[in-house]
Protein backbone atom coordinates (compact mmCIF):
# COMPACT_ATOMS: atom_id res chain seq x y z
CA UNK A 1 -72.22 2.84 36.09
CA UNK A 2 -68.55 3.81 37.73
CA UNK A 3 -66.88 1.24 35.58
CA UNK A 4 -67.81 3.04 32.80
CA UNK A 5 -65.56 5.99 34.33
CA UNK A 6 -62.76 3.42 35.39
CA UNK A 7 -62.67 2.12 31.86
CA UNK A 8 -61.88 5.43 30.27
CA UNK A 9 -59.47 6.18 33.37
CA UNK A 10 -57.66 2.85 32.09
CA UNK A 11 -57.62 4.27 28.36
CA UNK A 12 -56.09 7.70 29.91
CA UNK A 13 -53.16 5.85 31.75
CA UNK A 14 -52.59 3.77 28.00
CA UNK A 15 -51.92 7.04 26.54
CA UNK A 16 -55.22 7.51 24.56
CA UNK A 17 -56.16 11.12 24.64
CA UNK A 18 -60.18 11.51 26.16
CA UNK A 19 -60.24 15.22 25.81
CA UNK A 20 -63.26 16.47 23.77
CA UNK A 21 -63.72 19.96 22.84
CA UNK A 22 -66.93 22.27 22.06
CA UNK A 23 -66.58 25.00 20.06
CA UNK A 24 -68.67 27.49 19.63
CA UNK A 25 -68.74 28.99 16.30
CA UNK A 26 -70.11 32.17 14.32
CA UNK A 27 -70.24 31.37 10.88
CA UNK A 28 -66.29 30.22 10.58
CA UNK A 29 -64.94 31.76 13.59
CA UNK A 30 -64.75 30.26 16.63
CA UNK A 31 -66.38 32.39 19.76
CA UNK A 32 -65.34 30.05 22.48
CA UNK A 33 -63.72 26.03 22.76
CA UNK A 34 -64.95 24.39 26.24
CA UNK A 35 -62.78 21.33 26.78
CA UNK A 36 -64.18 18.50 28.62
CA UNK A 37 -63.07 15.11 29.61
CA UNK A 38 -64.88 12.01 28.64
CA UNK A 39 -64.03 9.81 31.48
CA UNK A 40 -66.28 12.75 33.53
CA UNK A 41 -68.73 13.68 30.66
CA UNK A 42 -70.12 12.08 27.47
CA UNK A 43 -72.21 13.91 24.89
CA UNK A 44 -75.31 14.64 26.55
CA UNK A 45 -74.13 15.65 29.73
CA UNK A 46 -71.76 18.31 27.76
CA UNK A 47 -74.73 19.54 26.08
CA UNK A 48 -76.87 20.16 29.62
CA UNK A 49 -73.97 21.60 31.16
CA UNK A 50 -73.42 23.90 28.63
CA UNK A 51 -77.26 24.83 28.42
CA UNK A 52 -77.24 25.78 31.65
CA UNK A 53 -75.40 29.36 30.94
CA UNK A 54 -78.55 30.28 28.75
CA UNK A 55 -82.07 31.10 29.38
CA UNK A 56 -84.09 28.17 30.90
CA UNK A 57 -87.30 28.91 29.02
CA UNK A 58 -87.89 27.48 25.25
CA UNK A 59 -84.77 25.12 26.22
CA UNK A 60 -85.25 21.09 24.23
CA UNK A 61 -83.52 18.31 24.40
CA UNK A 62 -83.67 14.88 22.14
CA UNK A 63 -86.05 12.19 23.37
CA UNK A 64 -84.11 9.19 23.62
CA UNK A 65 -85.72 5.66 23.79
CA UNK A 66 -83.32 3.99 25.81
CA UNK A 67 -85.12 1.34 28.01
CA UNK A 68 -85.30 0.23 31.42
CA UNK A 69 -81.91 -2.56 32.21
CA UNK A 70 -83.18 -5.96 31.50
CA UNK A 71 -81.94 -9.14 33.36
CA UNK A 72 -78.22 -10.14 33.62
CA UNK A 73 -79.40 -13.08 31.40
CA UNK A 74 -80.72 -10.98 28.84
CA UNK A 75 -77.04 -8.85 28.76
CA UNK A 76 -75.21 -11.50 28.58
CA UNK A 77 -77.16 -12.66 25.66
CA UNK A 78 -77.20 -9.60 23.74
CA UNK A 79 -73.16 -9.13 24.68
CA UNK A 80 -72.62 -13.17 23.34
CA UNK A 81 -74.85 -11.86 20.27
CA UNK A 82 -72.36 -8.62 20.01
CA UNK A 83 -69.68 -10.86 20.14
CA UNK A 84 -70.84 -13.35 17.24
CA UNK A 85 -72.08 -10.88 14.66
CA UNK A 86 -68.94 -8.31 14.62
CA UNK A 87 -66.10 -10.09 16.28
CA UNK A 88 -65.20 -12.61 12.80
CA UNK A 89 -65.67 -9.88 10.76
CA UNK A 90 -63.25 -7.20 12.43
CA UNK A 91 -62.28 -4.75 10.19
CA UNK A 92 -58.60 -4.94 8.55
CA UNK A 93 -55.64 -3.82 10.40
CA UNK A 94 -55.03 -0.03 9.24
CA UNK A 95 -51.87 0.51 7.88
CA UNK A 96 -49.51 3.13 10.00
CA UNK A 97 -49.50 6.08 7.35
CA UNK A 98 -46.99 7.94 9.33
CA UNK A 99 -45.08 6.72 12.30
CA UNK A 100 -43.79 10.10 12.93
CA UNK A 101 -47.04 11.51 13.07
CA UNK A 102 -48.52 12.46 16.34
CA UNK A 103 -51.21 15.09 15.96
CA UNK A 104 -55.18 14.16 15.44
CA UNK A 105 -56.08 15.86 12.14
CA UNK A 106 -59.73 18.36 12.42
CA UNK A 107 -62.29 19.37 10.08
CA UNK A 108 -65.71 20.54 10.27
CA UNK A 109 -68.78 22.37 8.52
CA UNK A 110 -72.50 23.55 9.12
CA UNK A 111 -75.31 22.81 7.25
CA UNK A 112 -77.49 25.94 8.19
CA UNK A 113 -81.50 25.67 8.48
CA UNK A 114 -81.38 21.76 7.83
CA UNK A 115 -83.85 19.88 7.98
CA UNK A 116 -84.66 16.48 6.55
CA UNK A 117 -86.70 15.67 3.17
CA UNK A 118 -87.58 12.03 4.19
CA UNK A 119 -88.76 11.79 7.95
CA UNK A 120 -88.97 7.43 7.69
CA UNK A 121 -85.02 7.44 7.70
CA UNK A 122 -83.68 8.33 11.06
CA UNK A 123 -80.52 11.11 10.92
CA UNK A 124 -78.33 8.76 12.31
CA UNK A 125 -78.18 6.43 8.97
CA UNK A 126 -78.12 9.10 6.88
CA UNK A 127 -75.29 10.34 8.26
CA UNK A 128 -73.49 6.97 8.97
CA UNK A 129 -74.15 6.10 5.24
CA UNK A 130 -72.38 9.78 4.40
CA UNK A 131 -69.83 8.80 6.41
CA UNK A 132 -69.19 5.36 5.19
CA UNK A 133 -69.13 6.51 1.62
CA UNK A 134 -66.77 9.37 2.32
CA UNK A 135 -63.97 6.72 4.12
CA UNK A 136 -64.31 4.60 1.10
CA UNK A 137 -63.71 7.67 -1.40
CA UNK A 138 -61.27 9.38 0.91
CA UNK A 139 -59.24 6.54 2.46
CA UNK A 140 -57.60 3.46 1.07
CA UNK A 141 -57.44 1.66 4.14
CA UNK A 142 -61.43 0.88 4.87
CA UNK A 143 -61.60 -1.95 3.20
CA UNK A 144 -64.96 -3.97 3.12
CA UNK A 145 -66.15 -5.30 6.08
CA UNK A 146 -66.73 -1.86 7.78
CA UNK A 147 -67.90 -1.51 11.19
CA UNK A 148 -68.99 1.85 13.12
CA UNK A 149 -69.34 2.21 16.28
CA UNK A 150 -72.69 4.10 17.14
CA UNK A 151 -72.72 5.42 20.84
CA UNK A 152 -75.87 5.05 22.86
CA UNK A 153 -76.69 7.56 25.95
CA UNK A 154 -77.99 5.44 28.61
CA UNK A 155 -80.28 8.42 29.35
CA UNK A 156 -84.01 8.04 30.25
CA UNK A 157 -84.75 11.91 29.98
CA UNK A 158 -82.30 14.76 29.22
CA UNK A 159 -82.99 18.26 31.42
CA UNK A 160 -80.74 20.96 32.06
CA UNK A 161 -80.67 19.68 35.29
CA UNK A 162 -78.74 16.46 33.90
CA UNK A 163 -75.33 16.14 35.81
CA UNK A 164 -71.94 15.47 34.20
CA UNK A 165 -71.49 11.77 34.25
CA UNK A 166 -70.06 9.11 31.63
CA UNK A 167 -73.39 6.83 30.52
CA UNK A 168 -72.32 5.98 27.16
CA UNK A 169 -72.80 2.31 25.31
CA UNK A 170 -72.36 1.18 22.01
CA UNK A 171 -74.26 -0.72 19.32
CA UNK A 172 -71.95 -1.28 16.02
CA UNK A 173 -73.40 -1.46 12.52
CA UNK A 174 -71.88 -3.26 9.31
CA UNK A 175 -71.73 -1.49 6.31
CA UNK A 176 -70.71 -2.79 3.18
CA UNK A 177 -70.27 -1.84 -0.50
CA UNK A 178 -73.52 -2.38 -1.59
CA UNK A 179 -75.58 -1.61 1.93
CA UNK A 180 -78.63 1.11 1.73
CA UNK A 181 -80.12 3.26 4.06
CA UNK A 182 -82.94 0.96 4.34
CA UNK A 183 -80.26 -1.86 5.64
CA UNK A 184 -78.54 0.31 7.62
CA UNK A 185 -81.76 1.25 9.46
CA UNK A 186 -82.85 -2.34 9.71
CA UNK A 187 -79.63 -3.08 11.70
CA UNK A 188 -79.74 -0.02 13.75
CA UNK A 189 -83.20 -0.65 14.89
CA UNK A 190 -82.75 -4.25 15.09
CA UNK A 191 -79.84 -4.11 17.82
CA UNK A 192 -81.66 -1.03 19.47
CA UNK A 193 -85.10 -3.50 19.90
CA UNK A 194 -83.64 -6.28 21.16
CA UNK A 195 -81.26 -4.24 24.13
CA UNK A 196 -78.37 -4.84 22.69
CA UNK A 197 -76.42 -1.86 23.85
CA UNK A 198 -77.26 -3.70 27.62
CA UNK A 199 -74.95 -6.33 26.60
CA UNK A 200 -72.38 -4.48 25.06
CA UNK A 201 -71.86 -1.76 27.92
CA UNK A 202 -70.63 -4.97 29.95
CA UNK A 203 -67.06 -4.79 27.80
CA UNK A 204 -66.52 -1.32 30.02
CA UNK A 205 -66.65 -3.51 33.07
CA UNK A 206 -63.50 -5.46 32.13
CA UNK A 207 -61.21 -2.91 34.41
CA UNK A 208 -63.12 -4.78 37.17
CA UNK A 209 -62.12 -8.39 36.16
CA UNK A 210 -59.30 -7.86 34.94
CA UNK A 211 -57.71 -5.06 37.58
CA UNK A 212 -57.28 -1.58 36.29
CA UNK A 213 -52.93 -2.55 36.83
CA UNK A 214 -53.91 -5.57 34.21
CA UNK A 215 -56.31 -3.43 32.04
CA UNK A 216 -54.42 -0.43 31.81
CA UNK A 217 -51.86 -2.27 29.42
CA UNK A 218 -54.29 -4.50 27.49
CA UNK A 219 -55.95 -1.10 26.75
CA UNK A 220 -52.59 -0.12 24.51
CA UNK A 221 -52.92 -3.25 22.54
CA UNK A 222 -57.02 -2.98 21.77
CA UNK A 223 -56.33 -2.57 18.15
CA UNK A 224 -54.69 -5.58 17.51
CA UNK A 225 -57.58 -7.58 18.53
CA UNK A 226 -60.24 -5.28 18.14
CA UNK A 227 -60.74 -2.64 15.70
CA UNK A 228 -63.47 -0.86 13.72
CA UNK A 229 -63.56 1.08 10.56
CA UNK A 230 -64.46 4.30 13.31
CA UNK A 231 -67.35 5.90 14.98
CA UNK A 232 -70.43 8.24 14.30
CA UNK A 233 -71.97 10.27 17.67
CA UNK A 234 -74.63 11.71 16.79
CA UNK A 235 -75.86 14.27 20.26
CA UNK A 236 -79.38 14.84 18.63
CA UNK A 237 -81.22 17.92 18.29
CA UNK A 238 -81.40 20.77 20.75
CA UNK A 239 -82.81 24.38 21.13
CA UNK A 240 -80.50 26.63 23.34
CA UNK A 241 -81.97 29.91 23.98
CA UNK A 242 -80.32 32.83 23.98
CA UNK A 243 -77.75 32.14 21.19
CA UNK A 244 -76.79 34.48 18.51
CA UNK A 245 -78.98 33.58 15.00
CA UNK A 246 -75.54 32.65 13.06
CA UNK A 247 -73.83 30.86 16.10
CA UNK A 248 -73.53 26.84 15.82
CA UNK A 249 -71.62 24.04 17.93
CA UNK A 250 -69.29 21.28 16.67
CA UNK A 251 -66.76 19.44 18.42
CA UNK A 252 -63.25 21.08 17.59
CA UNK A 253 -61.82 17.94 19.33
CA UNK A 254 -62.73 14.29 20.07
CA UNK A 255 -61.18 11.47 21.41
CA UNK A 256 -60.08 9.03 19.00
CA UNK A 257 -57.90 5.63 19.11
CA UNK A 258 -55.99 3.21 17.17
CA UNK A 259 -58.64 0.99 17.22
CA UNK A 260 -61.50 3.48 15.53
CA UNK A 261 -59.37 6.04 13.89
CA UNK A 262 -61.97 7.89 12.20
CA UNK A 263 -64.58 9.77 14.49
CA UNK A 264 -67.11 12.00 13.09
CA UNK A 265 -69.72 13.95 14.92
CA UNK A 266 -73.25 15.71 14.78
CA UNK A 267 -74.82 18.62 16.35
CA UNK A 268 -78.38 20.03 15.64
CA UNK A 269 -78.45 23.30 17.71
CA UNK A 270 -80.81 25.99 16.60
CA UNK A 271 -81.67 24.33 13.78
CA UNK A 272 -78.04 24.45 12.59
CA UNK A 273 -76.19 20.99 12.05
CA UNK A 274 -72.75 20.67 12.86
CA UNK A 275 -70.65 18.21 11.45
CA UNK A 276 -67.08 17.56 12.38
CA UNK A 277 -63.93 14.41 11.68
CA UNK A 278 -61.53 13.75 13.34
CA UNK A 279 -58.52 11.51 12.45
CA UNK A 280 -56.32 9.18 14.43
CA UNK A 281 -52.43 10.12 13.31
CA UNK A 282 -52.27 6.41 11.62
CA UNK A 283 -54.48 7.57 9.13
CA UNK A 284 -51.75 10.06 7.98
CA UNK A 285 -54.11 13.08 7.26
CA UNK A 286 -53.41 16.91 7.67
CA UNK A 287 -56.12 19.41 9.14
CA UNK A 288 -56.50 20.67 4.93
CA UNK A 289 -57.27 16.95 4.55
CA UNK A 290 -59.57 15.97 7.44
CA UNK A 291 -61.13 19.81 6.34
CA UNK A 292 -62.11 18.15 2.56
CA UNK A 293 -63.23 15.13 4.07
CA UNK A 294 -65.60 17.06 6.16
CA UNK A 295 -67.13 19.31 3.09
CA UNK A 296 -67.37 15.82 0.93
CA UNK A 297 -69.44 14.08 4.08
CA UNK A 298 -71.70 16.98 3.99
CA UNK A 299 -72.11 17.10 0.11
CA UNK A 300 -72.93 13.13 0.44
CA UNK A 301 -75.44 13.66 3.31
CA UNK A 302 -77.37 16.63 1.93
CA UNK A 303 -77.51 14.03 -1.36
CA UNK A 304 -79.43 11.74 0.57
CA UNK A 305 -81.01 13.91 3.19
């Protein structure tokens, strides 16, 4: 999967930041930031990398359920499918809050000893519906359709072992005004059944077609053909031995683009989940604002949790 790598290289040379950042925290201080590139790493292989500085033994990673490729046929299917269901209903252009603007806004919170009330909803639509309702009480610019971008590691098993590499796809869920956790699931598992992140992983092959020269410039104009409301990475839960009881992880940075200008994030370390946003400058927020975002997506997600 190299074209995955060339395909963020191509983003990189348009000017679109890739950095992500770890940081450690203890209660609200932060004990370390680790920055990482995502053309070299995605979520999972930041997570094993980092694991490997502590104790081996009582170490856990998520299971994921990604399956085996299917047949170019069947891609191409599932990326025509992609292409049908989201593709007439792209979000509305954001408006440019500030031109002058240049700085990603932050914010982030733990939810300590968390652990979910209802185990037949998955984490991953609770927190997407969070999300979702947050933008539309936060931001003016959402407006219905809404479309997140869910990543998908394209990760058989997870060890410690796991080297850095970029093996990240996509599926992208609808919300709308009136959509519940049970439709949100439905979709999710729908598009996760029938492969569909095998199609969609084919769009990071265009540097290929099109030449990386070519690509490197259609890259700065993705958002006027292409856009989503944002994304939601959710890494999963983990045990890390050796940690300190209060310590938890969030990403203090993460990459984020005209075309999905709101990112937010989940980590389950310990037993501690950390939530973080992060705002593209056309959005117009401040770190104080992207901060209040963050405690209102937690107070919405404990609601439902």
């Amino acid at each position: 999967m190299d074209y995955i790598q060339t395909y963020f290289e191509c983003f990189k040379a348009a000017g679109i930041d890739t950095t992500l950042q770890i940081d450690r925290m203890r209660g609200s201080h932060v004990v370390e930031r680790i920055k990482f590139d995502h053309i070299t790493h995605d979520g999972i292989s930041i997570m094993t990398e980092m694991a490997r500085k502590y104790p081996s033994e009582g170490f856990s990673a998520p299971t994921l359920l990604v399956r085996p490729r299917p047949s170019m046929g069947k891609r191409l299917l599932e990326l025509l499918k992609w292409y049908v269901r989201h593709y007439p209903f792209m979000p509305p252009k954001w408006k440019e809050a500030s031109r002058g603007k240049t700085k990603n806004a932050n914010g982030r919170v733990c939810i300590e000893n968390w652990k979910s009330s209802d185990q037949s909803v998955s984490v991953n639509t609770k927190l997407l519906l969070a999300l979702d309702q947050t933008s539309r009480e936060h931001i003016t610019n959402p407006k219905p359709p809404r479309v997140w971008m869910t990543p998908v590691g394209m990760y058989t098993t997870i060890s410690r072992d796991t080297p850095p590499k970029n093996r990240v796809s996509f599926i992208d869920i609808e919300v709308g005004n009136q959509s519940t956790l049970a439709d949100i699931q439905k979709s999710s598992r729908e598009q996760l059944t029938d492969l569909n992140y095998w199609g969609t992983i084919l769009t990071m092959a265009l540097p290929n077609v099109l030449g990386k020269f070519l690509f490197k410039y259609v890259a700065k104009y993705t958002h006027l053909f292409f856009r989503r409301t944002g994304t939601l990475t959710n890494l999963g839960e983990w045990t890390i031995p050796g940690l300190a009881d209060d310590e938890w992880w969030t990403f203090g940075e993460f990459s984020v683009a005209k075309m999905a200008p709101v990112a937010g994030s989940a980590i389950i370390v310990n037993g501690k989940l950390g939530l973080s946003v992060h705002f593209h400058p056309i959005v117009g927020f401040t770190d104080a604002e992207a901060q209040v975002f963050a405690e209102k997506w937690k107070e919405n997600f404990l609601k439902i949790s």
